[in-house]
Protein backbone atom coordinates (compact mmCIF):
# COMPACT_ATOMS: atom_id res chain seq x y z
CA UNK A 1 166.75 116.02 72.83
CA UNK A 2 164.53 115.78 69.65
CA UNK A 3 162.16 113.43 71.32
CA UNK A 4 161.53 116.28 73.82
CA UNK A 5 161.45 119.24 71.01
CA UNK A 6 159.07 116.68 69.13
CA UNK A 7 156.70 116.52 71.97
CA UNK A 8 156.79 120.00 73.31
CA UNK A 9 154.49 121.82 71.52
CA UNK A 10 151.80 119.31 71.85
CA UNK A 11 151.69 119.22 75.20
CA UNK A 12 152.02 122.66 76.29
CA UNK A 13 149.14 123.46 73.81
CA UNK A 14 146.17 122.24 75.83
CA UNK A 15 147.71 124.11 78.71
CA UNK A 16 148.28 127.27 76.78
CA UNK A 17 145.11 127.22 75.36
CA UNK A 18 143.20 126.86 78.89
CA UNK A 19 144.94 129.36 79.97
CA UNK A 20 144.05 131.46 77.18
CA UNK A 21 140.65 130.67 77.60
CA UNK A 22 139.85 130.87 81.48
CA UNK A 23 143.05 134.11 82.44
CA UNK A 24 143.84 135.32 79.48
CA UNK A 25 140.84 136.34 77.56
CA UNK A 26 138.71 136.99 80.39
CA UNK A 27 141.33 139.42 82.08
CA UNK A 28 141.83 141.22 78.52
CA UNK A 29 138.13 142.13 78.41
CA UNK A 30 137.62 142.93 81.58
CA UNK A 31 140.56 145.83 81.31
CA UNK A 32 138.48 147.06 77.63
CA UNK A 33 135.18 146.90 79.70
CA UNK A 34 136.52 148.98 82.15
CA UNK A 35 136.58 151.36 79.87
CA UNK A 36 133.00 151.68 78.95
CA UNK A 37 129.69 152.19 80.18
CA UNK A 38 128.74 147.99 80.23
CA UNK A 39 125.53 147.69 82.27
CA UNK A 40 126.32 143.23 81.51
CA UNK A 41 123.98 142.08 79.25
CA UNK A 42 124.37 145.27 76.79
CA UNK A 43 126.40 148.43 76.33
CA UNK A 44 125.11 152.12 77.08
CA UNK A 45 125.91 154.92 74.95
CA UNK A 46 126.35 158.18 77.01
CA UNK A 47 125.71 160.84 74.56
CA UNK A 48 122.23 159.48 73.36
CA UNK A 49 120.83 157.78 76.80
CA UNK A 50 119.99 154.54 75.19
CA UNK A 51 121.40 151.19 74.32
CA UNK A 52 125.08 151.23 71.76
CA UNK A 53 124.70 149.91 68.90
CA UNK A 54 128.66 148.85 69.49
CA UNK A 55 130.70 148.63 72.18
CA UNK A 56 133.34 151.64 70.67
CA UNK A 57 129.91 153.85 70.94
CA UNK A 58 130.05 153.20 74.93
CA UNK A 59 133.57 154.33 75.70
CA UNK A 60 133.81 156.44 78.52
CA UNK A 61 137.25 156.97 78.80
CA UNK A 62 138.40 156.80 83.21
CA UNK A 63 135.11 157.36 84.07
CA UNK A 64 134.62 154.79 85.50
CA UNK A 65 137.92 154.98 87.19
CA UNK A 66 136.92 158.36 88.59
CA UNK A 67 133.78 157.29 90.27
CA UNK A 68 135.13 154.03 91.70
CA UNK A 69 137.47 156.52 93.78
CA UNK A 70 134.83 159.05 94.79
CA UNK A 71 132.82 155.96 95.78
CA UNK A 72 133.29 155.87 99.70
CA UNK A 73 132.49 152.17 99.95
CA UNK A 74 135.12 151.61 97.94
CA UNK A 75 137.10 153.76 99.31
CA UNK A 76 136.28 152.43 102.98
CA UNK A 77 136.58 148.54 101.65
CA UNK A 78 139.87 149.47 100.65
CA UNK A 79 141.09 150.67 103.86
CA UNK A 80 139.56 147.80 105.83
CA UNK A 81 141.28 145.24 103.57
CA UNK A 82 144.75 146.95 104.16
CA UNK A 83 143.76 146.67 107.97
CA UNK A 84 142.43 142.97 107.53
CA UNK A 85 145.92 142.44 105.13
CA UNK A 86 148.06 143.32 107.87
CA UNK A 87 146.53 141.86 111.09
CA UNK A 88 146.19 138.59 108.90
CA UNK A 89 149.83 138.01 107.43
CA UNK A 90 150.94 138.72 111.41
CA UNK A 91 148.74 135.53 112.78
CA UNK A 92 148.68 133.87 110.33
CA UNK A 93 153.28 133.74 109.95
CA UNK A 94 153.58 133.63 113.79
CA UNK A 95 150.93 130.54 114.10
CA UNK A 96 152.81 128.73 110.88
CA UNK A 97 156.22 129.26 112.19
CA UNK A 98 155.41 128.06 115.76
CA UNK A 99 153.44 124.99 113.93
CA UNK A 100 156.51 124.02 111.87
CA UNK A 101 159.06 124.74 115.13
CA UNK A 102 156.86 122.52 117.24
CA UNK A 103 156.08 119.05 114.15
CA UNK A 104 159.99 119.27 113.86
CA UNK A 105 160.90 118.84 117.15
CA UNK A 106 158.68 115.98 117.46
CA UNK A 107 159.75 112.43 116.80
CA UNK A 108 156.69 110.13 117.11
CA UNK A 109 153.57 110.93 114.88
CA UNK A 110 154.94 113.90 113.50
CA UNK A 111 153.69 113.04 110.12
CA UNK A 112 149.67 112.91 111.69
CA UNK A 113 150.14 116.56 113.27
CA UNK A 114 151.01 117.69 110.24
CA UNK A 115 148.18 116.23 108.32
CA UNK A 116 145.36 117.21 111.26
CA UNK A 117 147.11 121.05 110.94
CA UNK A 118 146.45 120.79 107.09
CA UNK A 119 143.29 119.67 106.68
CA UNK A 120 141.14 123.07 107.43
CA UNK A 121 143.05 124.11 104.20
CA UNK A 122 140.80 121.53 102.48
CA UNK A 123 137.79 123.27 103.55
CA UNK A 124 136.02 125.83 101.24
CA UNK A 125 135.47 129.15 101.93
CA UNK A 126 131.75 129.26 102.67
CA UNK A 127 132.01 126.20 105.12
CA UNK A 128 134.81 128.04 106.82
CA UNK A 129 132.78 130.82 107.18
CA UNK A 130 129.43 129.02 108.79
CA UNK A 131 131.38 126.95 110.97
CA UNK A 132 133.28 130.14 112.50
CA UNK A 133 130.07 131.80 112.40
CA UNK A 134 128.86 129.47 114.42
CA UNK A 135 131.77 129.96 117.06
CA UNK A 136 131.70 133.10 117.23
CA UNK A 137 127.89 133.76 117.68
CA UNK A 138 127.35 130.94 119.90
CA UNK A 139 129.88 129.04 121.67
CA UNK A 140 132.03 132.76 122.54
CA UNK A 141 129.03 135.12 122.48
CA UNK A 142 126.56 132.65 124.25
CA UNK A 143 128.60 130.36 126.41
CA UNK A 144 132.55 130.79 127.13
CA UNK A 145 132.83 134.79 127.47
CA UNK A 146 129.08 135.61 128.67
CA UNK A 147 128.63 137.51 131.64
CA UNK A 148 127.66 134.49 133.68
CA UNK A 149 130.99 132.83 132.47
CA UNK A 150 134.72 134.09 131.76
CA UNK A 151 132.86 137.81 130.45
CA UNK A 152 135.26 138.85 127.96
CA UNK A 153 133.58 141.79 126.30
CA UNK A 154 135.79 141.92 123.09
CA UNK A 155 135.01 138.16 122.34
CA UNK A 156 131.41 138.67 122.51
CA UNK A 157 129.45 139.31 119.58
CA UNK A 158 132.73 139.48 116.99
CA UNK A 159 130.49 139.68 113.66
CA UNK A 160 128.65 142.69 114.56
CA UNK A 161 131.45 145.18 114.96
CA UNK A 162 133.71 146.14 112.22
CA UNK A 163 136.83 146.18 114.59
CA UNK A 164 136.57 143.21 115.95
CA UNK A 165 135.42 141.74 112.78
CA UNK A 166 138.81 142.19 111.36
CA UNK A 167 140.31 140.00 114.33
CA UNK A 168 137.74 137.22 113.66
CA UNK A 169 138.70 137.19 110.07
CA UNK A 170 142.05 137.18 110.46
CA UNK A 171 141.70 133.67 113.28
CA UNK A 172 139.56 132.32 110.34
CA UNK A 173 141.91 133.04 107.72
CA UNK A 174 144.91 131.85 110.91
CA UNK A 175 142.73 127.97 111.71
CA UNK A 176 142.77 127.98 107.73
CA UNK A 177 145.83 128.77 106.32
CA UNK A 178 148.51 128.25 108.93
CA UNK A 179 148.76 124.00 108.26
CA UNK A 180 149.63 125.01 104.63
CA UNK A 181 152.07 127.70 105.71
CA UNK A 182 153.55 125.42 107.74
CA UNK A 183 154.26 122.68 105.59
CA UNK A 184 156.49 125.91 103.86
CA UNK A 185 158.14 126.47 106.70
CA UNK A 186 159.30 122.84 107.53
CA UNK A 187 160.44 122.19 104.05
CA UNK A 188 162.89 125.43 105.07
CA UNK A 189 163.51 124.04 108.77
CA UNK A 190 164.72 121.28 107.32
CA UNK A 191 167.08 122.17 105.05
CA UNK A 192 168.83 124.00 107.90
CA UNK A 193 172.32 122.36 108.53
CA UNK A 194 172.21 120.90 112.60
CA UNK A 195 176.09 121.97 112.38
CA UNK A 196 175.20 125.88 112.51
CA UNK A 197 173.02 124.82 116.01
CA UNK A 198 175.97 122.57 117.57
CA UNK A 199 178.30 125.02 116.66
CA UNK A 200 175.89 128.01 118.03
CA UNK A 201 175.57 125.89 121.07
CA UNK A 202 179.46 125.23 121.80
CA UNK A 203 179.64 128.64 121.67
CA UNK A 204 177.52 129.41 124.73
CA UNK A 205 174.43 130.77 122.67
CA UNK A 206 170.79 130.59 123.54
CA UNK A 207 167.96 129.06 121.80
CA UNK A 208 166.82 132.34 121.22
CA UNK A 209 169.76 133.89 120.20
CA UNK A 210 170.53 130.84 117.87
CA UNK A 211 166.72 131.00 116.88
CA UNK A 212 167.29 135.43 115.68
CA UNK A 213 170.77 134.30 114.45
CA UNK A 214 170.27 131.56 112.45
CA UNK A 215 167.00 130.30 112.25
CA UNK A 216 165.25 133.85 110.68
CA UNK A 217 167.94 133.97 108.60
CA UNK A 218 167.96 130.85 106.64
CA UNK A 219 164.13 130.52 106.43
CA UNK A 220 163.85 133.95 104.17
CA UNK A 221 163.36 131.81 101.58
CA UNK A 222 160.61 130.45 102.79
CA UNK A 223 159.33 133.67 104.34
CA UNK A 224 159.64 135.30 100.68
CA UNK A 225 157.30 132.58 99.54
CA UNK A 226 154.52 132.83 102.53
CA UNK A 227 154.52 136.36 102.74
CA UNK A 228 153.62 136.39 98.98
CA UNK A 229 150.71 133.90 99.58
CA UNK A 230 149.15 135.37 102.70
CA UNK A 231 149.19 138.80 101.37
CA UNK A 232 147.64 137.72 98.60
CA UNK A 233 145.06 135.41 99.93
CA UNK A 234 144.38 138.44 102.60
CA UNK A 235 143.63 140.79 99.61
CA UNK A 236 141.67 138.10 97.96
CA UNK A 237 139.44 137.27 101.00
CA UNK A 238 135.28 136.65 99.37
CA UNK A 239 133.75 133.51 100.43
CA UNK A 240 134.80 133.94 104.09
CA UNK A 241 133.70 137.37 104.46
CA UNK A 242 130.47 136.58 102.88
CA UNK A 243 129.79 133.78 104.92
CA UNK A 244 131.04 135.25 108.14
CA UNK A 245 129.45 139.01 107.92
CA UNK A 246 127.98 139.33 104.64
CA UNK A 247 130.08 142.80 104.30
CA UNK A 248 127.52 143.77 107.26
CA UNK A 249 128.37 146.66 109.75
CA UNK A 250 131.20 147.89 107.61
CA UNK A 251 133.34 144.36 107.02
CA UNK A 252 133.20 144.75 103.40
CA UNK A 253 136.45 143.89 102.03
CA UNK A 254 137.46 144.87 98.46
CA UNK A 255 136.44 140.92 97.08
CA UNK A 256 132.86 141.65 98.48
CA UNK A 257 132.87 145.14 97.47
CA UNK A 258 133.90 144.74 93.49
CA UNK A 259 130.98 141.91 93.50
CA UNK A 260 127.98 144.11 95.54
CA UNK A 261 128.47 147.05 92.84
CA UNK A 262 125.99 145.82 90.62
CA UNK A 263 123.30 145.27 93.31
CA UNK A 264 124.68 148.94 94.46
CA UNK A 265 123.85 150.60 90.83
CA UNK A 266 120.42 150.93 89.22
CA UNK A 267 121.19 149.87 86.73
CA UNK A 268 124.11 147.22 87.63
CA UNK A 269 127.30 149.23 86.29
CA UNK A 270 129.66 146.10 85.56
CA UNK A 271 131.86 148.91 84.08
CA UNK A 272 132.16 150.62 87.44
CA UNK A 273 133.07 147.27 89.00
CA UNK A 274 135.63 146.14 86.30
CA UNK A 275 136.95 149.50 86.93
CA UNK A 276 137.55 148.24 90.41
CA UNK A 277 138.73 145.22 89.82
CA UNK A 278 141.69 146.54 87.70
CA UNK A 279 142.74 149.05 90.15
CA UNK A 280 142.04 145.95 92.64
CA UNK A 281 144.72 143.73 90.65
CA UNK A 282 147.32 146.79 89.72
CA UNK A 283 146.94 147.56 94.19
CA UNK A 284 147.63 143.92 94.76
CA UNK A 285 150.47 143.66 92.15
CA UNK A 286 152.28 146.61 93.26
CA UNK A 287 152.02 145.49 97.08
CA UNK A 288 153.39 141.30 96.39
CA UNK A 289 155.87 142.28 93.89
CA UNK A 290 157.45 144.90 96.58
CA UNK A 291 157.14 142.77 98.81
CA UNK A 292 159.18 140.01 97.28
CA UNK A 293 161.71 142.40 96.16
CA UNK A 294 162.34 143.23 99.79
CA UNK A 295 162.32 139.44 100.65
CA UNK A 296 164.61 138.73 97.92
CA UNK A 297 167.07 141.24 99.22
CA UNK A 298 167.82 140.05 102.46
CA UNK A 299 168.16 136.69 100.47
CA UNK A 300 170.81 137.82 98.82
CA UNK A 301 172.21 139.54 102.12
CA UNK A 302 172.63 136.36 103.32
């Protein structure tokens, strides 16, 4: 016990202090420079029209607050991200769940499906985005759903159109996140008892019935935990939207939106867009942590 009391303090320090550094500090001025007219490489002082010569001579109060919400891009990036948010966590928790039912049923190479499923999760954001670009523009638009082929309207030209841009960033965000969600879910699968299925089964019930009964049931756990994550990578969403639509025809989600303020102001207002980002972080807050409340619930229900 004194060897680990000895030892604690040293190394939690070079953890607490990079975290200090790179979340901490960072988020802490960002909240303060919310607060005042910061045009990034100086501060503005509103009662004489010309540069502060401090920072407490640039305070604006919710200013900045107020015209981030009278701002109708923001206002209409934050609508489409709820949209994108919801159509996401769907796909993205069916395609996991039917991953991890399917690489537990099978006995032979179960361990390579799991890995091939995985790996787009290794990918970064901006590659994602090209290579579905790419699929979407060409291979559906150009040669599987043209009119000479299958002609499915919707599938054509996906980028261009803010509606169905939401569907092809939510089967982005689906080919890219459900292997990691699914490694969740088996770690839950497996900790399921067999006796609750033999015993559901000498009992007359149906895989479905044993799958609403039992299954759902004992994997909130695990549905606590990916619910969490896909909401919040959903809300998070930059390098793919970039990549995919540039925030073009209306796709701009709240990521894109915080980060094309500055080329939206003359000058840049990096207050405005902190101002945004806080209400960004309090919106995204408020949404997980109710979320796993409700999750937690039913845990306990259980």
């Amino acid at each position: 016990m004194n060897f680990y009391k000895k030892w604690f303090w040293p190394l939690v320090m070079p953890s607490l202090l990079l975290f200090t550094m790179v979340i901490l500090y960072p988020f802490i001025t960002g909240v303060v420079n919310s607060f005042l007219a910061w045009r990034g490489t100086y501060y503005f002082d509103p009662d004489t029209g010309t540069r502060a010569t401090s920072m407490f001579n640039s305070f604006v109060g919710f200013e900045n607050y107020k015209e981030a919400f009278q701002d109708t891009r923001f206002i209409s990036a934050l609508v489409y991200t709820v949209k994108y948010t919801f159509i996401a966590v769907i796909f993205v928790n069916i395609a996991a769940l039917a991953l991890a039912l399917m690489v537990t049923k099978i006995t032979k190479s179960s361990g390579l499906y799991r890995t091939v499923f995985f790996l787009p999760n290794m990918l970064g954001g901006l590659a994602l985005g090209f290579i579905w670009q790419f699929i979407f523009q060409i291979i559906f638009t150009d040669i599987l759903f043209s009119p000479d082929a299958l002609s499915l309207p919707f599938l054509r030209y996906m980028t261009q159109d803010s509606n169905k841009a939401l569907f092809a960033l939510a089967m982005l965000s689906t080919w890219q996140y459900a292997g990691y969600m699914m490694i969740i879910y088996v770690a839950g699968l497996n900790n399921i008892s067999s006796d609750y299925y033999e015993a559901a089964s000498i009992d007359g019930s149906s895989y479905w019935h044993s799958f609403r009964k039992i299954t759902i049931p004992m994997l909130m756990p695990s549905f606590t935990i990916v619910f969490f994550m896909t909401i919040a990578n959903s809300f998070k969403l930059l390098d793919q939207n970039v990549a995919l639509t540039d925030g073009e025809f209306g796709t701009r989600l709240l990521a894109m939106q915080i980060l094309r303020t500055v080329k939206d102001t003359t000058p840049p207002n990096y207050g405005k867009a902190q101002a945004q980002a806080v209400i960004f972080f309090i919106l995204v807050s408020v949404i997980t942590l109710t979320q796993v409340a409700i999750t937690k619930k039913k845990e306990l229900e259980m």
